[in-house]
PDB file of N, CA and C in Angstrom:
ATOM      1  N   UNK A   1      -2.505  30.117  -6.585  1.00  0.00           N
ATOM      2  CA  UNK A   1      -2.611  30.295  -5.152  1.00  0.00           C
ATOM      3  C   UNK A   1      -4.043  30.734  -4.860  1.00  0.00           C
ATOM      4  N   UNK A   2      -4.486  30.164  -3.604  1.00  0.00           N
ATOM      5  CA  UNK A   2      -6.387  30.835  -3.390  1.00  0.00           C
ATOM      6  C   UNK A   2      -6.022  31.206  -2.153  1.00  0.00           C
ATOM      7  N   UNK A   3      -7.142  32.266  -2.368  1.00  0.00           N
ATOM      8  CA  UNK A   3      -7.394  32.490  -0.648  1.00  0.00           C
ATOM      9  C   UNK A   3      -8.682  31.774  -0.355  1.00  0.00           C
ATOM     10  N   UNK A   4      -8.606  31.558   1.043  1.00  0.00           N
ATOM     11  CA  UNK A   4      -9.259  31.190   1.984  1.00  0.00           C
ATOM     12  C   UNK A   4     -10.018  31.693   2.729  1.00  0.00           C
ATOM     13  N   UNK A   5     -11.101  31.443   2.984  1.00  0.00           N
ATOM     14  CA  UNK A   5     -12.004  32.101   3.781  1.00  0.00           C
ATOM     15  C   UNK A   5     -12.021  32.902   4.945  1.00  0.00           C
ATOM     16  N   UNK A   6     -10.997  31.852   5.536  1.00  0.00           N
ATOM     17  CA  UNK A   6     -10.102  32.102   6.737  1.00  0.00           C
ATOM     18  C   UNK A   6      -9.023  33.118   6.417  1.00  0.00           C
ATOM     19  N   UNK A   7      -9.021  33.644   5.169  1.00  0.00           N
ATOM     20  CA  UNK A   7      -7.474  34.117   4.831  1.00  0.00           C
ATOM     21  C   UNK A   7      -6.308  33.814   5.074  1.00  0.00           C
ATOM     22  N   UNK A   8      -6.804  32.307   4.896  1.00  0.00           N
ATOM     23  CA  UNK A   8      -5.375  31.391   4.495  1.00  0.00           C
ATOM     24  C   UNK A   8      -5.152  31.204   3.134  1.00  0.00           C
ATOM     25  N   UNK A   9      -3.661  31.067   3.082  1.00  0.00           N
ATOM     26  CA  UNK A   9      -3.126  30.722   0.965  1.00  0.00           C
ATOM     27  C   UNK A   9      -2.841  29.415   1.267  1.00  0.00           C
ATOM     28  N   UNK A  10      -2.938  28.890  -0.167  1.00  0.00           N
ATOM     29  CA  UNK A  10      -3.240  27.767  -0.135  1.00  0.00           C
ATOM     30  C   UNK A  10      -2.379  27.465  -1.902  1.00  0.00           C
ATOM     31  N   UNK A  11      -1.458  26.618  -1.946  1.00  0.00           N
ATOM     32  CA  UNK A  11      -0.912  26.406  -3.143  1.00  0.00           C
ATOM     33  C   UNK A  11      -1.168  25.281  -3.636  1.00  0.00           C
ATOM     34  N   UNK A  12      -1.151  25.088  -5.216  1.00  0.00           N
ATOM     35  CA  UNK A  12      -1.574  23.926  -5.712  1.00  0.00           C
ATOM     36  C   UNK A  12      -0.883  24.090  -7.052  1.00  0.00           C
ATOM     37  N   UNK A  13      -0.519  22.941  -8.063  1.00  0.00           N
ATOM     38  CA  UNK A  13      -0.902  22.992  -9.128  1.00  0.00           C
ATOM     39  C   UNK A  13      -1.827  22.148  -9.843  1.00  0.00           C
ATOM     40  N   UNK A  14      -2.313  22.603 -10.813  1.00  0.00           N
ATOM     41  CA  UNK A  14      -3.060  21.896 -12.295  1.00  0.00           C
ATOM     42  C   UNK A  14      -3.461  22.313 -12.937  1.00  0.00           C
ATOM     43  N   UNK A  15      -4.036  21.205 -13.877  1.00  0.00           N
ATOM     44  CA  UNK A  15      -4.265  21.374 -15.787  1.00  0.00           C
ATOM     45  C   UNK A  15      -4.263  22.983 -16.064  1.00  0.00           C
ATOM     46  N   UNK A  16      -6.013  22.457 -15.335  1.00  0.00           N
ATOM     47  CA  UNK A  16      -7.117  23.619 -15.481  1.00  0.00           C
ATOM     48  C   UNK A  16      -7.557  24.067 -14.450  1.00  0.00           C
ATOM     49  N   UNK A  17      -6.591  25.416 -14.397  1.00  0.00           N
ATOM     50  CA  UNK A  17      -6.785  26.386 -13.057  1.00  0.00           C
ATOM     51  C   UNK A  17      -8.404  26.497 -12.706  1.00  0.00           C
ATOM     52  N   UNK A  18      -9.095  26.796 -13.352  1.00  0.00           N
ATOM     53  CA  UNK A  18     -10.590  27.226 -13.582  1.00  0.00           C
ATOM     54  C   UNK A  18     -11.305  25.760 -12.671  1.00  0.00           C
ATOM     55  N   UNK A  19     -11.073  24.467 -13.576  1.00  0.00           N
ATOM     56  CA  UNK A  19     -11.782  23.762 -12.764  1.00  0.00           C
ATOM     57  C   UNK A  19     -11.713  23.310 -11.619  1.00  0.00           C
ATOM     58  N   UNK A  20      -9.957  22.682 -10.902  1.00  0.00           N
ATOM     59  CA  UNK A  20      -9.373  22.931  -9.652  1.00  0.00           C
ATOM     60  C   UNK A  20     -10.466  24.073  -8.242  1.00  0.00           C
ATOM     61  N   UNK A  21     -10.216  25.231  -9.079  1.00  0.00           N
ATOM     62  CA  UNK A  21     -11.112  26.174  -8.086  1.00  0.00           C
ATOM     63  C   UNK A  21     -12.521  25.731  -8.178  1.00  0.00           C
ATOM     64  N   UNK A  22     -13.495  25.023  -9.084  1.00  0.00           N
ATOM     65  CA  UNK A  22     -14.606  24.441  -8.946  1.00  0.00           C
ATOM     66  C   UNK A  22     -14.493  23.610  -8.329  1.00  0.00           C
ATOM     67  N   UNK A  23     -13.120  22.347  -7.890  1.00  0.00           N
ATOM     68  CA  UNK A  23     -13.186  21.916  -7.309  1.00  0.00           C
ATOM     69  C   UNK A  23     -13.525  21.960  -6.223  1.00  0.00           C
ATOM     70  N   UNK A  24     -12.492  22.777  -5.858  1.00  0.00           N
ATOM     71  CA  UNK A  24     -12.048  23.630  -4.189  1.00  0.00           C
ATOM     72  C   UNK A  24     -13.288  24.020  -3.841  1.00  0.00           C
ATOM     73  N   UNK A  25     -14.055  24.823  -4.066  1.00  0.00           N
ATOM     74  CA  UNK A  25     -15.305  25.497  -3.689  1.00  0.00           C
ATOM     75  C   UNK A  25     -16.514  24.364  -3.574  1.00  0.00           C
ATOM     76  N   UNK A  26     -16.485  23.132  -4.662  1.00  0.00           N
ATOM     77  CA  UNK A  26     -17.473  22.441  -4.021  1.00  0.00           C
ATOM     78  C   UNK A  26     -16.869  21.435  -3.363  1.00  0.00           C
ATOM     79  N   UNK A  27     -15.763  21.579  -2.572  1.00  0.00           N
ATOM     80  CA  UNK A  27     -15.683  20.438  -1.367  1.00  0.00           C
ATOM     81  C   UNK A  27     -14.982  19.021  -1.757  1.00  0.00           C
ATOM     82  N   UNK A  28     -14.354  19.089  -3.018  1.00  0.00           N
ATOM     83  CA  UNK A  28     -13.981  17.681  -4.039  1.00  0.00           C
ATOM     84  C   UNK A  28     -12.371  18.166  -4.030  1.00  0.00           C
ATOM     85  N   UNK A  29     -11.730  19.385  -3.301  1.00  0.00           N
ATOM     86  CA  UNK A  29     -11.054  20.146  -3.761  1.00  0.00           C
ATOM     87  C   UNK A  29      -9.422  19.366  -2.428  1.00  0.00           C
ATOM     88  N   UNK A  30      -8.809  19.965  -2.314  1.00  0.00           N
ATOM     89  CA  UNK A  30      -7.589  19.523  -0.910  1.00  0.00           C
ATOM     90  C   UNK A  30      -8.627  19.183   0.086  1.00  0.00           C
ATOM     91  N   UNK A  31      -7.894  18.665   1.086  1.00  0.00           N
ATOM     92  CA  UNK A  31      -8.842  18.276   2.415  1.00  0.00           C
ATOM     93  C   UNK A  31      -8.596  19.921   3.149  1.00  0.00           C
ATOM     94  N   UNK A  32      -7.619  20.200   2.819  1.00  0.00           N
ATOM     95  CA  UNK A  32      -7.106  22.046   3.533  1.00  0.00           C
ATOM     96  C   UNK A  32      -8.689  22.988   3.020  1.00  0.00           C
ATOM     97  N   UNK A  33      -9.437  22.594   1.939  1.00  0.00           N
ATOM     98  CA  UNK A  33      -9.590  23.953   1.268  1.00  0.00           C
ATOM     99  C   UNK A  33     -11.478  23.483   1.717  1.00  0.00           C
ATOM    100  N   UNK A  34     -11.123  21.976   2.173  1.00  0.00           N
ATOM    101  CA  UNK A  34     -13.088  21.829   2.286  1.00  0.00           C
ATOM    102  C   UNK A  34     -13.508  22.625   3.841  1.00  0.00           C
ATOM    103  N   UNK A  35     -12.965  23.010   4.424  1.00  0.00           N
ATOM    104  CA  UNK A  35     -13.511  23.824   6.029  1.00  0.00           C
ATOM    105  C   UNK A  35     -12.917  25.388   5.858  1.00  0.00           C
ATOM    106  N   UNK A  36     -12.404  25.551   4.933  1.00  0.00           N
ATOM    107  CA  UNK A  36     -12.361  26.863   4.690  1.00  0.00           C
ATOM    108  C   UNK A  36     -12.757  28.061   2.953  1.00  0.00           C
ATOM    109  N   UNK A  37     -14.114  26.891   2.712  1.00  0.00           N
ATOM    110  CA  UNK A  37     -14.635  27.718   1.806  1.00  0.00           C
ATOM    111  C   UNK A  37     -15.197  28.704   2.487  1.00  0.00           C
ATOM    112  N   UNK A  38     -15.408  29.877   0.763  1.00  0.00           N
ATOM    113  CA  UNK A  38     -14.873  29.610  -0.127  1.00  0.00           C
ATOM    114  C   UNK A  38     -14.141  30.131  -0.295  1.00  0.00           C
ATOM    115  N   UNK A  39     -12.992  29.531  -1.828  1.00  0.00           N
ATOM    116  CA  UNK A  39     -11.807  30.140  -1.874  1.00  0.00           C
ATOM    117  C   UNK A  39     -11.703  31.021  -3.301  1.00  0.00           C
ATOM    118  N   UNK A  40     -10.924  31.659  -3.227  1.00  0.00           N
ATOM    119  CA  UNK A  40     -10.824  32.569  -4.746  1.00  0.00           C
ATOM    120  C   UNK A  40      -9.380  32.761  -5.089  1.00  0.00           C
ATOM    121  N   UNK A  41      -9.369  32.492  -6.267  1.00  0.00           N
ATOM    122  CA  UNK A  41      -7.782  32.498  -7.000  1.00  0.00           C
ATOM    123  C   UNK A  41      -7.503  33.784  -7.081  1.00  0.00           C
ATOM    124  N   UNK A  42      -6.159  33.917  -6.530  1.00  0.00           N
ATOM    125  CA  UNK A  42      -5.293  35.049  -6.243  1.00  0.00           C
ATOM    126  C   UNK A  42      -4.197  35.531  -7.164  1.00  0.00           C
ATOM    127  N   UNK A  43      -3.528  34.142  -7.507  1.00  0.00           N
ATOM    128  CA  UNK A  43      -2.478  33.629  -8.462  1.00  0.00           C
ATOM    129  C   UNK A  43      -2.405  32.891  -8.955  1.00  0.00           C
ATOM    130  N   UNK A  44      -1.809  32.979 -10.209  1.00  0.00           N
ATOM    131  CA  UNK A  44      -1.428  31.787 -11.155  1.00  0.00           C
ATOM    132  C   UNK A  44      -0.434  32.403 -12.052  1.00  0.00           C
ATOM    133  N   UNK A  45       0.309  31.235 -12.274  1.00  0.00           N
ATOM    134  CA  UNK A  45       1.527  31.285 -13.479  1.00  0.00           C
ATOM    135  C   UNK A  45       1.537  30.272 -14.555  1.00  0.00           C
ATOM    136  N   UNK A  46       1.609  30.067 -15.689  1.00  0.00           N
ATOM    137  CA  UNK A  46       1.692  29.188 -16.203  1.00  0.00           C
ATOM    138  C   UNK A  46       3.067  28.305 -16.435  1.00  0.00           C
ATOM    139  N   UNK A  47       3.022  27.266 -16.455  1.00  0.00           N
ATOM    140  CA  UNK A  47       4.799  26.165 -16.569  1.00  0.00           C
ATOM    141  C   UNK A  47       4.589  25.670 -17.936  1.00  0.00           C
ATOM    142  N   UNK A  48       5.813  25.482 -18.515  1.00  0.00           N
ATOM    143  CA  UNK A  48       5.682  24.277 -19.319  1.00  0.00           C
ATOM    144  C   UNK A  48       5.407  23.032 -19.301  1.00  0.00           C
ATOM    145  N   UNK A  49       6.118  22.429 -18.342  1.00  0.00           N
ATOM    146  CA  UNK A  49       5.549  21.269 -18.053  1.00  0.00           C
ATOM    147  C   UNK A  49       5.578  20.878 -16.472  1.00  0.00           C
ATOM    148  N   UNK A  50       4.579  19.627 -16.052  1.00  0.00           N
ATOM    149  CA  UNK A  50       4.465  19.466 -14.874  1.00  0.00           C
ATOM    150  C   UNK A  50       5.783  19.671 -13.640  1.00  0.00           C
ATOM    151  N   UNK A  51       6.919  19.169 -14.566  1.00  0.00           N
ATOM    152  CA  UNK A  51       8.195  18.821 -13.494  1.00  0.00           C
ATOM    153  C   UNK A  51       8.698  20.221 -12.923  1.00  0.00           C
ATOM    154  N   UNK A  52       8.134  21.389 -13.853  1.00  0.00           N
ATOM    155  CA  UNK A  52       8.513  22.738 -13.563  1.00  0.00           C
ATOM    156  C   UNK A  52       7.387  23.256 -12.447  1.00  0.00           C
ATOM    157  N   UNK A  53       6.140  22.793 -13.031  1.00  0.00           N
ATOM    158  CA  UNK A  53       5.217  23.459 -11.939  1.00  0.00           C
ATOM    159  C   UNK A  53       5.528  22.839 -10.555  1.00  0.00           C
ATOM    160  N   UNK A  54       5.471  21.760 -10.729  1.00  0.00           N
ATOM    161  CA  UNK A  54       5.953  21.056  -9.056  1.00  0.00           C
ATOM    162  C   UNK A  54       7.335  21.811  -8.704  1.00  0.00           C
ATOM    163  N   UNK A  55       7.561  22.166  -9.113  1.00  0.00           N
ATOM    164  CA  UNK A  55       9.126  23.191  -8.696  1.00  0.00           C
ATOM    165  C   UNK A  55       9.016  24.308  -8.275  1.00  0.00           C
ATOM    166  N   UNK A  56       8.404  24.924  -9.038  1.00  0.00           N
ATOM    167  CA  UNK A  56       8.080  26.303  -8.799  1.00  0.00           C
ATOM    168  C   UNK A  56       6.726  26.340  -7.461  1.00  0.00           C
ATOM    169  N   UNK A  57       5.508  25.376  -7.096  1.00  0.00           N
ATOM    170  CA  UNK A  57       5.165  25.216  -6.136  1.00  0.00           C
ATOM    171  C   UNK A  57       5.582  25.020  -4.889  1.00  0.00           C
ATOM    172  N   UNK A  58       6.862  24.255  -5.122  1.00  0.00           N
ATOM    173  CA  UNK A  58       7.491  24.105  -3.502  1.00  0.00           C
ATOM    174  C   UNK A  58       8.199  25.441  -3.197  1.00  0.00           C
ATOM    175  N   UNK A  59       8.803  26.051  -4.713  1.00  0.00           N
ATOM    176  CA  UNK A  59       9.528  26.913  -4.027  1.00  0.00           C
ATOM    177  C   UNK A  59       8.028  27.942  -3.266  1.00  0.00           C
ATOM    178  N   UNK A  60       7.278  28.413  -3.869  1.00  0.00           N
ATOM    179  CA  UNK A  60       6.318  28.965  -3.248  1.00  0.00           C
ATOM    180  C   UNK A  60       6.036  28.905  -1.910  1.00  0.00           C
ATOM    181  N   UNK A  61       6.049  27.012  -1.651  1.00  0.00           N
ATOM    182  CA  UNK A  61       5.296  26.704  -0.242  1.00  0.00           C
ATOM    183  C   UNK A  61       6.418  26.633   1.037  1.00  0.00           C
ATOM    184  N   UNK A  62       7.697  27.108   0.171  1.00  0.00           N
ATOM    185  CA  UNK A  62       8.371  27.322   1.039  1.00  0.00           C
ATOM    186  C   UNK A  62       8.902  28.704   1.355  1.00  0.00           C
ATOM    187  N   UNK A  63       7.924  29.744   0.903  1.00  0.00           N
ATOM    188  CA  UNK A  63       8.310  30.986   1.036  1.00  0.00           C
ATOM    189  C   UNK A  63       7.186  31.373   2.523  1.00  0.00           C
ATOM    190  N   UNK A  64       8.017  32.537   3.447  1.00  0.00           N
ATOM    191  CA  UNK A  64       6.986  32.700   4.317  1.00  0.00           C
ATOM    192  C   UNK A  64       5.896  33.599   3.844  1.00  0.00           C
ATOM    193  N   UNK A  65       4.895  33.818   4.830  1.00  0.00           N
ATOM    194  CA  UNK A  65       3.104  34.464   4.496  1.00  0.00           C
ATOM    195  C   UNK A  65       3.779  36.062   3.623  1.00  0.00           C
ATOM    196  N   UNK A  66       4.598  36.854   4.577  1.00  0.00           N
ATOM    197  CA  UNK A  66       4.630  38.149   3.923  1.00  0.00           C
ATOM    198  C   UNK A  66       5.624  38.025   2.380  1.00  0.00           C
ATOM    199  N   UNK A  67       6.332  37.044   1.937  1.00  0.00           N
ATOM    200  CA  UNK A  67       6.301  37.169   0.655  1.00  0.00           C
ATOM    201  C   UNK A  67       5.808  36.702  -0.094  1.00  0.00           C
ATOM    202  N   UNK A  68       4.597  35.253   0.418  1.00  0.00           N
ATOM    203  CA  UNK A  68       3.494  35.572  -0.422  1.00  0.00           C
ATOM    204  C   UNK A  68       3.095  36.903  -0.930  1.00  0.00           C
ATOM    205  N   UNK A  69       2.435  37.649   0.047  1.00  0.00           N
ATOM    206  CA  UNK A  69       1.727  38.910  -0.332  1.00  0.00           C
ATOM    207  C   UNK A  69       2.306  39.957  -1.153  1.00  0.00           C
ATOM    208  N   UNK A  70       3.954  39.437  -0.999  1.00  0.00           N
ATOM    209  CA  UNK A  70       4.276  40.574  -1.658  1.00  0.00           C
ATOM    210  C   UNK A  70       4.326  39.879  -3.120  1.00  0.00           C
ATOM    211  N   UNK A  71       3.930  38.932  -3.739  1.00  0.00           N
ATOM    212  CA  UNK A  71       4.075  38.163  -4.812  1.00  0.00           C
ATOM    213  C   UNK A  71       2.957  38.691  -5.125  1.00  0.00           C
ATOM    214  N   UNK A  72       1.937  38.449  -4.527  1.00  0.00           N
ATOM    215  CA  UNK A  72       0.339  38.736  -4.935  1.00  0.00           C
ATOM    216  C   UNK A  72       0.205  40.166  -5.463  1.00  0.00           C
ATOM    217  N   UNK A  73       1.218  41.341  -4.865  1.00  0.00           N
ATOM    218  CA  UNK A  73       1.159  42.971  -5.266  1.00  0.00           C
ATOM    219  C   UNK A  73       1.586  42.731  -5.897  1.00  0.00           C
ATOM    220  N   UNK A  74       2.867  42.005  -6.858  1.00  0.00           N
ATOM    221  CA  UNK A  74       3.317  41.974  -8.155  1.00  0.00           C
ATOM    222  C   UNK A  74       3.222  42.401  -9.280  1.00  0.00           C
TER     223      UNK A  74
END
């Protein structure tokens, strides 16, 4: 999960968390994340495999803003 400049969250998965956020920051990144650099990783979890991370992302993007945050105090 990143925040946003704007202090918006912003969910994603892939490979390599590390480069994703190089993405994001130089503008190659979501179309969400290029007008609200820059962003900084907040969260991450690791999955076994993709079919889990895409799972565990929706459930995320379907949680509202304040239990984000309360995920992030975790």
């Amino acid at each position: 999960m990143l925040r946003c400049a704007d202090g918006t969250l912003y969910t994603g998965i892939a490979r390599d968390a590390n480069a994703r956020l190089a993405a994001h920051n130089s503008g190659r990144g979501a179309k969400y994340t290029r007008a609200r650099r820059p962003v900084a990783m907040v969260w991450s979890e690791p999955a076994p495999c993709r079919s889990t991370a895409s799972k565990r992302e929706y459930a995320i993007k379907q949680m509202r803003r304040p239990d984000k945050l309360a995920l992030l105090q975790a």
